[in-house]
Each structure stands twice: as C-alpha cells, then as structure tokens.
N, C-alpha and C. Protein backbone atom coordinates (compact mmCIF):
# COMPACT_ATOMS: atom_id res chain seq x y z
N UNK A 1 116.98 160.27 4.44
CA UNK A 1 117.97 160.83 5.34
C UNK A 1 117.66 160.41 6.77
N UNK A 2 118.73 160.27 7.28
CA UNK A 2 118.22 159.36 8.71
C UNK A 2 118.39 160.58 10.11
N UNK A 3 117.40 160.96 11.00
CA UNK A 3 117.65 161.89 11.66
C UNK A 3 117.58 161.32 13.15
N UNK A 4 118.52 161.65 13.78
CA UNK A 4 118.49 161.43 15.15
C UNK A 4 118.22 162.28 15.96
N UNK A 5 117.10 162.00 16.72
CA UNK A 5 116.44 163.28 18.01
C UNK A 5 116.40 162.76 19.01
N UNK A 6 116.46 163.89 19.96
CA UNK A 6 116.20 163.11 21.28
C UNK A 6 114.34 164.27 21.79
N UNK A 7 113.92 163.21 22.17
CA UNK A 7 112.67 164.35 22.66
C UNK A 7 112.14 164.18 23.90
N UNK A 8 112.53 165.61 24.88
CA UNK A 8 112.07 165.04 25.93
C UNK A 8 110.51 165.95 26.54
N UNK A 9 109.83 164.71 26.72
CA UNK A 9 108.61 164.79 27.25
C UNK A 9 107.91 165.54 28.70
N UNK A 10 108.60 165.10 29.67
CA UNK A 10 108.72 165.59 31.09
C UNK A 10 110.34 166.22 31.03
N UNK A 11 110.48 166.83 32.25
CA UNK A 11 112.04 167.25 32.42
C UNK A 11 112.43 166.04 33.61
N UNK A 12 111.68 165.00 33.48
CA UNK A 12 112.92 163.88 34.04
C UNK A 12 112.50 162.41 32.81
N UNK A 13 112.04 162.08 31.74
CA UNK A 13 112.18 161.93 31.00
C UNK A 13 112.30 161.90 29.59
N UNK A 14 113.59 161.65 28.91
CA UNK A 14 113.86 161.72 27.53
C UNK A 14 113.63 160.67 27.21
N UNK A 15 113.10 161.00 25.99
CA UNK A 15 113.14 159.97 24.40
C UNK A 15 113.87 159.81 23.27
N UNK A 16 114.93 158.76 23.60
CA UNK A 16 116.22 158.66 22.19
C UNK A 16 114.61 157.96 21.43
N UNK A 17 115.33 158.44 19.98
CA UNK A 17 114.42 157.39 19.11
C UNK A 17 115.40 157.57 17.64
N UNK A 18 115.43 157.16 17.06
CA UNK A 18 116.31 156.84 15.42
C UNK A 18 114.89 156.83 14.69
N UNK A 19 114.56 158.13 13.55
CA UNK A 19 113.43 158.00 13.02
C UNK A 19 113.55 157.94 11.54
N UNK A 20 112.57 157.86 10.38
CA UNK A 20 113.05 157.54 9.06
C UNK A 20 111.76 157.95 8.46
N UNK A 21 111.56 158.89 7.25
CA UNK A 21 110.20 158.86 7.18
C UNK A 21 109.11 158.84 7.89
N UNK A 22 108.29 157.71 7.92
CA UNK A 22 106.93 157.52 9.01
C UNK A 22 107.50 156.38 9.55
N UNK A 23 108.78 155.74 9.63
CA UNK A 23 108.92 154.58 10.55
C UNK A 23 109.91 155.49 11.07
N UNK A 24 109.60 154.44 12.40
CA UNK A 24 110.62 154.63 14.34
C UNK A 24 110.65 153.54 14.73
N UNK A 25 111.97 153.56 15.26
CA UNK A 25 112.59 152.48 15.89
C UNK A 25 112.42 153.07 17.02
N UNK A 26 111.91 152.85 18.02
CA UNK A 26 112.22 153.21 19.34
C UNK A 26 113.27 151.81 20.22
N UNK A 27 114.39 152.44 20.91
CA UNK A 27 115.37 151.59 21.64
C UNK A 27 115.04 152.10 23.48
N UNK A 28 115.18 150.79 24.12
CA UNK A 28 114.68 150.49 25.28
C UNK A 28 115.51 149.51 25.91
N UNK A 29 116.23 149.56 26.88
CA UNK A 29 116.92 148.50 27.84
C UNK A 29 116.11 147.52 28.51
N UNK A 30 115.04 147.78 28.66
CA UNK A 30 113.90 146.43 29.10
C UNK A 30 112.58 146.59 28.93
N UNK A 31 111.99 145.57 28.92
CA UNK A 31 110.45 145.24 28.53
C UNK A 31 109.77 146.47 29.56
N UNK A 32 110.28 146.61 30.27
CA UNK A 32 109.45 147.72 31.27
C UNK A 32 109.09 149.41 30.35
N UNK A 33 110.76 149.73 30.18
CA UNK A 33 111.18 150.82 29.88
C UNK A 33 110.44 151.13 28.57
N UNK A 34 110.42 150.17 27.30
CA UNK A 34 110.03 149.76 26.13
C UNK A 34 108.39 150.62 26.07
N UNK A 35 107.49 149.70 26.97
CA UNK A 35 105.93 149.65 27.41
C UNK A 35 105.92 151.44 27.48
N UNK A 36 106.80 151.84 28.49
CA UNK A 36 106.96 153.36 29.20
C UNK A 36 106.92 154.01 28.19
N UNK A 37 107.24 154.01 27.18
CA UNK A 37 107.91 155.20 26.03
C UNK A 37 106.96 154.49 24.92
N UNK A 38 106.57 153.30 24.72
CA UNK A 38 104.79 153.31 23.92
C UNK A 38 103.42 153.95 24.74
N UNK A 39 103.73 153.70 25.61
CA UNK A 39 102.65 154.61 26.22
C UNK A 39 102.59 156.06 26.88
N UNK A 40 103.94 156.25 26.68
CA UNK A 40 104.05 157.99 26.46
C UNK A 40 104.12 158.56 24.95
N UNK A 41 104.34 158.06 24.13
CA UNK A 41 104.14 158.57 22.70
C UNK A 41 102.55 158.10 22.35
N UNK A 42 101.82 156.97 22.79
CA UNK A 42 100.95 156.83 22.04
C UNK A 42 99.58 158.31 22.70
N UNK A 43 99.73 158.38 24.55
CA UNK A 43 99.73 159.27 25.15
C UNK A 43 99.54 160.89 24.25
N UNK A 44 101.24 161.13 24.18
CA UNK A 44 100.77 162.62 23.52
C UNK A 44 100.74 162.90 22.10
N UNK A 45 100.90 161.40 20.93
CA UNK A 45 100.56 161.82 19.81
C UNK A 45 98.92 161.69 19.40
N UNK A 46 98.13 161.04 20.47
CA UNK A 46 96.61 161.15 20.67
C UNK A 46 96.11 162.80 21.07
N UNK A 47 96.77 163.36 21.30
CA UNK A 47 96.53 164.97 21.59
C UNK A 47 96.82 165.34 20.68
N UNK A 48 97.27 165.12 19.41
CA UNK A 48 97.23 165.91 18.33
C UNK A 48 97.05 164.97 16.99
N UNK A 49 96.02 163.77 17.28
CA UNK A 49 95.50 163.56 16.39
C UNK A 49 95.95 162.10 15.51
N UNK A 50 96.72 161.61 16.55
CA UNK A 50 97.53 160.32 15.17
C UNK A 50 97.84 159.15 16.81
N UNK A 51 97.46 158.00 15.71
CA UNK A 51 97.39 157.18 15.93
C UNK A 51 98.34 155.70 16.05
N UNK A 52 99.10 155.39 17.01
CA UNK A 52 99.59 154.14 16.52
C UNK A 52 99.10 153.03 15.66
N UNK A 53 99.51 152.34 15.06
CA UNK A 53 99.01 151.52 14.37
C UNK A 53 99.27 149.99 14.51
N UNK A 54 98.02 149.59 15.22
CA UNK A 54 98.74 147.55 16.29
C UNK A 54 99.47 147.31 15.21
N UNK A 55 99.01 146.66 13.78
CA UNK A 55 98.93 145.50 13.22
C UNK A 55 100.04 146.02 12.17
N UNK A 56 100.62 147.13 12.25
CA UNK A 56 101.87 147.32 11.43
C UNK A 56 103.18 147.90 12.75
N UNK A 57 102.61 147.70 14.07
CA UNK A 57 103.96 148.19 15.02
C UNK A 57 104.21 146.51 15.53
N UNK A 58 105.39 146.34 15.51
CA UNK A 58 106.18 145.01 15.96
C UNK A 58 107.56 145.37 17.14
N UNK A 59 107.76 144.28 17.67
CA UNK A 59 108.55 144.39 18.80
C UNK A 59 109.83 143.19 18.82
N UNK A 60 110.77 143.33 18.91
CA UNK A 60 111.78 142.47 18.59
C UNK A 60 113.00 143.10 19.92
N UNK A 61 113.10 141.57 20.50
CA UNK A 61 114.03 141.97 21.41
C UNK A 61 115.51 141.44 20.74
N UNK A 62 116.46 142.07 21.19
CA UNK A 62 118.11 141.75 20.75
C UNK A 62 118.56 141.13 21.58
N UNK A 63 118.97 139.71 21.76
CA UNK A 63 120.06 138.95 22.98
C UNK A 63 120.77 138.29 22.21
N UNK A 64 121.90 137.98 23.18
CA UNK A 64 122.79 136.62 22.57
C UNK A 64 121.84 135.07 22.95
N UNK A 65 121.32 135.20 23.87
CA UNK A 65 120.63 134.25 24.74
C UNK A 65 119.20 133.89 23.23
N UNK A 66 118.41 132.94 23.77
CA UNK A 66 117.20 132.93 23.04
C UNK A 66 116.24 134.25 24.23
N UNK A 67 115.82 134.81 22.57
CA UNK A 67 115.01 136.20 23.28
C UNK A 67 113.23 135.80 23.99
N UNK A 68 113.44 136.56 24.81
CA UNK A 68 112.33 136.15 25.79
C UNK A 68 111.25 137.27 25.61
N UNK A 69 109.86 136.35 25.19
CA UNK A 69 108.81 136.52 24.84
C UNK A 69 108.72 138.41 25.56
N UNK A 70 108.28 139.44 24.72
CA UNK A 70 107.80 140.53 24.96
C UNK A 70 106.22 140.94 25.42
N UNK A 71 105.79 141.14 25.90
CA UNK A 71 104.49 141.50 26.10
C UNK A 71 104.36 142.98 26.14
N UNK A 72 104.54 143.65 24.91
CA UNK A 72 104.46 145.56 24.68
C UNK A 72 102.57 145.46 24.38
N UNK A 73 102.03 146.10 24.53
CA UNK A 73 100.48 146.77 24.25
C UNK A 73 100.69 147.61 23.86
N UNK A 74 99.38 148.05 23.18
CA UNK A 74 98.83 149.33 22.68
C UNK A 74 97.30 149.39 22.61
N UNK A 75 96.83 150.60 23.73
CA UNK A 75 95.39 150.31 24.39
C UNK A 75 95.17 149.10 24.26
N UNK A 76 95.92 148.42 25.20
CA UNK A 76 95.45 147.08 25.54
C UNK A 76 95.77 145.64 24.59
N UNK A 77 95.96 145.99 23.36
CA UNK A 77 96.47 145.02 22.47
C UNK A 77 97.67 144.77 22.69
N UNK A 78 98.10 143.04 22.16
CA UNK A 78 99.45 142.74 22.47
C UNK A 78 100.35 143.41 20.70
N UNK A 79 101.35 143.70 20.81
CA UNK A 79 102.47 144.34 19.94
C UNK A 79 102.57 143.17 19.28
N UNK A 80 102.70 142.07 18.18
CA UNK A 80 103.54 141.11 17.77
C UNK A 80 104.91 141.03 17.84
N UNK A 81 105.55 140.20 18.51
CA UNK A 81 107.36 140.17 18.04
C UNK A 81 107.46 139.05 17.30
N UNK A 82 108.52 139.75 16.37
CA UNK A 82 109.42 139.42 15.53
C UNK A 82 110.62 139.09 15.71
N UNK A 83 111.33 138.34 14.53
CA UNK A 83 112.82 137.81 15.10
C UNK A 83 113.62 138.60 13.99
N UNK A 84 113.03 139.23 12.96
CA UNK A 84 114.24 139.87 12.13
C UNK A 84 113.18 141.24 11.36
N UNK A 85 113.84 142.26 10.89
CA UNK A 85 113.16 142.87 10.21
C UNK A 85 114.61 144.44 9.51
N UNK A 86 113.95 144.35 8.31
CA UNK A 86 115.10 145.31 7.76
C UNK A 86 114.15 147.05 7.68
N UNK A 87 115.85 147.60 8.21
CA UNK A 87 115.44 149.23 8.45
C UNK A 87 116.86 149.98 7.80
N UNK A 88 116.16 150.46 6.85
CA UNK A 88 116.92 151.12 6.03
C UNK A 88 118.01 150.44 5.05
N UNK A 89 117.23 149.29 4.73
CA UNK A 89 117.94 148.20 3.93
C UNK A 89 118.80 146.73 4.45
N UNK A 90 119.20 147.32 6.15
CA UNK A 90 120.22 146.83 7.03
C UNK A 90 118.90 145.71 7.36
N UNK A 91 119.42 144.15 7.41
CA UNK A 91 118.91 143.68 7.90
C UNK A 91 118.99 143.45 9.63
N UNK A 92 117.90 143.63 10.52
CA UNK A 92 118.27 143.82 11.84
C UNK A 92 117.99 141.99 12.46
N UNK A 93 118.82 141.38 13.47
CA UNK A 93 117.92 140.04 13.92
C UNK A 93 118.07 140.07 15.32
N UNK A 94 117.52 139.24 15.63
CA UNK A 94 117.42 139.08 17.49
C UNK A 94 118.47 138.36 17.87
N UNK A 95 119.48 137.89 17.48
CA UNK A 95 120.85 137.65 17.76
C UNK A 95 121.87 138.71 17.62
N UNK A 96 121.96 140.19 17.00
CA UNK A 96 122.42 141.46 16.98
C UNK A 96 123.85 140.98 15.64
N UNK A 97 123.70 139.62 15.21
CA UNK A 97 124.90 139.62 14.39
C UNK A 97 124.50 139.84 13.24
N UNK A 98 125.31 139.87 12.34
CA UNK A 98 125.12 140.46 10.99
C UNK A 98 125.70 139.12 9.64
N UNK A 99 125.59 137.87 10.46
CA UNK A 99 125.18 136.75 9.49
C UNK A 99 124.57 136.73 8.87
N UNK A 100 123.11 136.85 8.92
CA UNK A 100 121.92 136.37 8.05
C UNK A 100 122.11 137.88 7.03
N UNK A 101 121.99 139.35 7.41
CA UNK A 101 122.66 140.08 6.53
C UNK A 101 123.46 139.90 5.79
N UNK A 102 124.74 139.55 5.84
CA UNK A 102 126.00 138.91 4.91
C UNK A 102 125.25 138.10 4.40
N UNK A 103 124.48 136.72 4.05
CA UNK A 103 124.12 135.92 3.53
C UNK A 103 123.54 136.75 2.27
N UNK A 104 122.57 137.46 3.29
CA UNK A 104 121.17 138.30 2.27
C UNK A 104 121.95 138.91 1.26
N UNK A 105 122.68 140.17 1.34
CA UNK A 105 123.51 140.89 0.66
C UNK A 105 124.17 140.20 -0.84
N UNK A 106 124.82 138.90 -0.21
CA UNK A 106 125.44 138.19 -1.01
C UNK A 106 124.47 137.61 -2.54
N UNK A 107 123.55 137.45 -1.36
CA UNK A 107 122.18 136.64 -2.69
C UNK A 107 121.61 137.71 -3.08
N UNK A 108 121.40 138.82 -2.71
CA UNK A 108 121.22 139.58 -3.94
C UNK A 108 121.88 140.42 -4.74
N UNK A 109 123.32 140.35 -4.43
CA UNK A 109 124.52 140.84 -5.43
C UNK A 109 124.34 139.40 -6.32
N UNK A 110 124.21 138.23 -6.04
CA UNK A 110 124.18 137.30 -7.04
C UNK A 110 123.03 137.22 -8.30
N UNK A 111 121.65 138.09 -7.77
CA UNK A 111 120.84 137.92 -8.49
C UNK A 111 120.93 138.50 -9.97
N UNK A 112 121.49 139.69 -9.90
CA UNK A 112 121.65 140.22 -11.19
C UNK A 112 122.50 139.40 -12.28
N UNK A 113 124.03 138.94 -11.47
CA UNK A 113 124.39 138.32 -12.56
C UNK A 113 123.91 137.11 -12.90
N UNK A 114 123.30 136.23 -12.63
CA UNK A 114 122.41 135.09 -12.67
C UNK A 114 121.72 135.23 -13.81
N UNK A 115 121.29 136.25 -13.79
CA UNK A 115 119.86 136.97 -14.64
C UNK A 115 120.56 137.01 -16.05
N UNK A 116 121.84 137.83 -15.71
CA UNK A 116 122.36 138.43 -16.87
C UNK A 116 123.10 137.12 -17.61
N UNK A 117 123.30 136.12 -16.72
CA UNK A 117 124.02 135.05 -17.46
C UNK A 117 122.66 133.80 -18.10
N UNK A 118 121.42 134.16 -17.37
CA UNK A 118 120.40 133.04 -17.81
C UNK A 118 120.19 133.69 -19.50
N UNK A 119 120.33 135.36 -19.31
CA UNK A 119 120.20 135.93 -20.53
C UNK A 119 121.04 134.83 -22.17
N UNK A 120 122.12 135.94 -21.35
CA UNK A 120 123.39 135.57 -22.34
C UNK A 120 122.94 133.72 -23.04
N UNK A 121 123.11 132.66 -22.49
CA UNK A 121 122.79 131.30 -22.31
C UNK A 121 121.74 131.16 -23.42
N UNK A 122 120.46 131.98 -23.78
CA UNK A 122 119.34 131.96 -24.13
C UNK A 122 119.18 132.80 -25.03
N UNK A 123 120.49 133.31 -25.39
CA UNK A 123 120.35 134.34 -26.47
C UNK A 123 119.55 135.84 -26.49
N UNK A 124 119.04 136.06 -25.63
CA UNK A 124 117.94 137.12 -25.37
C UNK A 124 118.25 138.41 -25.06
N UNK A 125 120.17 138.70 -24.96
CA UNK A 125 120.43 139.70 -24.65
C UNK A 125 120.41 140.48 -25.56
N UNK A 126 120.69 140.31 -26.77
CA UNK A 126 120.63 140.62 -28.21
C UNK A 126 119.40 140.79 -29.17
C-alpha cells in the first residue's frame, strides 16, 4: 500500500517523501535541497537508532537535458547515481518518459506466451 506523508522536522521545514515498506523515494528540486533532507533524516533517524544504508541508497536525477552528475553523501560517502530504477513495479528513468517502461511491460506480457507456445511446439503441455 503506498502512503503519502508529509513530515515536518523544524516549523520552517517540511519533508514530502512517497514511502513503501522500507524503501523512500525522497523528491528534491535541486542537488542542494536533495543533500538538505539526507542529512536531516540521516540526522534524526541516528537518534533513534537506524541507519542509512550507502551501498543500497542511490540517487537519480530526472531531466529532459543529459542529467548532470549528483554529488549526494552520506557521512561523507558519495550516494551512487543511477539512470533507471523500478518502484513499485513502474519503471522510473532519467529522461521522466515512459518508453523504456512500455518496451519493458510489453516483453514481459510476451514472456508467458512464448513459454506457453515453446510448450505447446514440444509437446510438454500434456
């Protein structure tokens, strides 16, 4: 179930975030803002015990343009970016279109019947 919160930290800043289980998307209008809101969550979820995690948190910026290199940390480590990654099945990419999704979708609505026809072909359904 997908829950949307807003949480605000100080009373002059809030935190939109789109959360899912143990993954978060956190959304940010610039590399500045982005950094601000990893280092205020990493900040006060260290006061109660939990930890970001470098080598499974990634950073992917959205442009029409070619996307320009991110530099996010965490105590001091660089974030890796990425150019595509799927959340909640939806494939997301750094061009914001939903091409390479349509492609994906397509090839794996194709996979089953493929399967079911390599069957049939080979006698094996029976």
């Amino acid at each position: 179930m997908l829950k949307a919160k807003t949480i605000t930290f100080t009373s002059d800043y809030v935190l939109g975030q789109i959360g899912y289980a143990d993954d978060t998307v956190l959304l940010a209008e610039s590399q500045n803002d982005l950094q601000n809101l990893v280092t205020i969550i990493e900040e006060h979820s260290g006061k109660y015990g939990l930890l970001m995690n470098v080598k499974k948190t990634k950073v992917m910026v959205i442009s029409k343009k070619e996307p320009p290199k991110a530099e996010i940390k965490v105590k001091g480590k660089s974030i890796e970016q990425i150019d595509q990654f799927v959340y909640l099945g939806q494939l997301i990419t750094t061009d914001g279109r939903s091409d390479s999704e349509i492609k994906r979708r397509i090839t794996i609505a194709k996979m089953p019947s493929q399967n079911t026809h390599n069957q049939t072909e080979n006698n094996e359904m029976f």
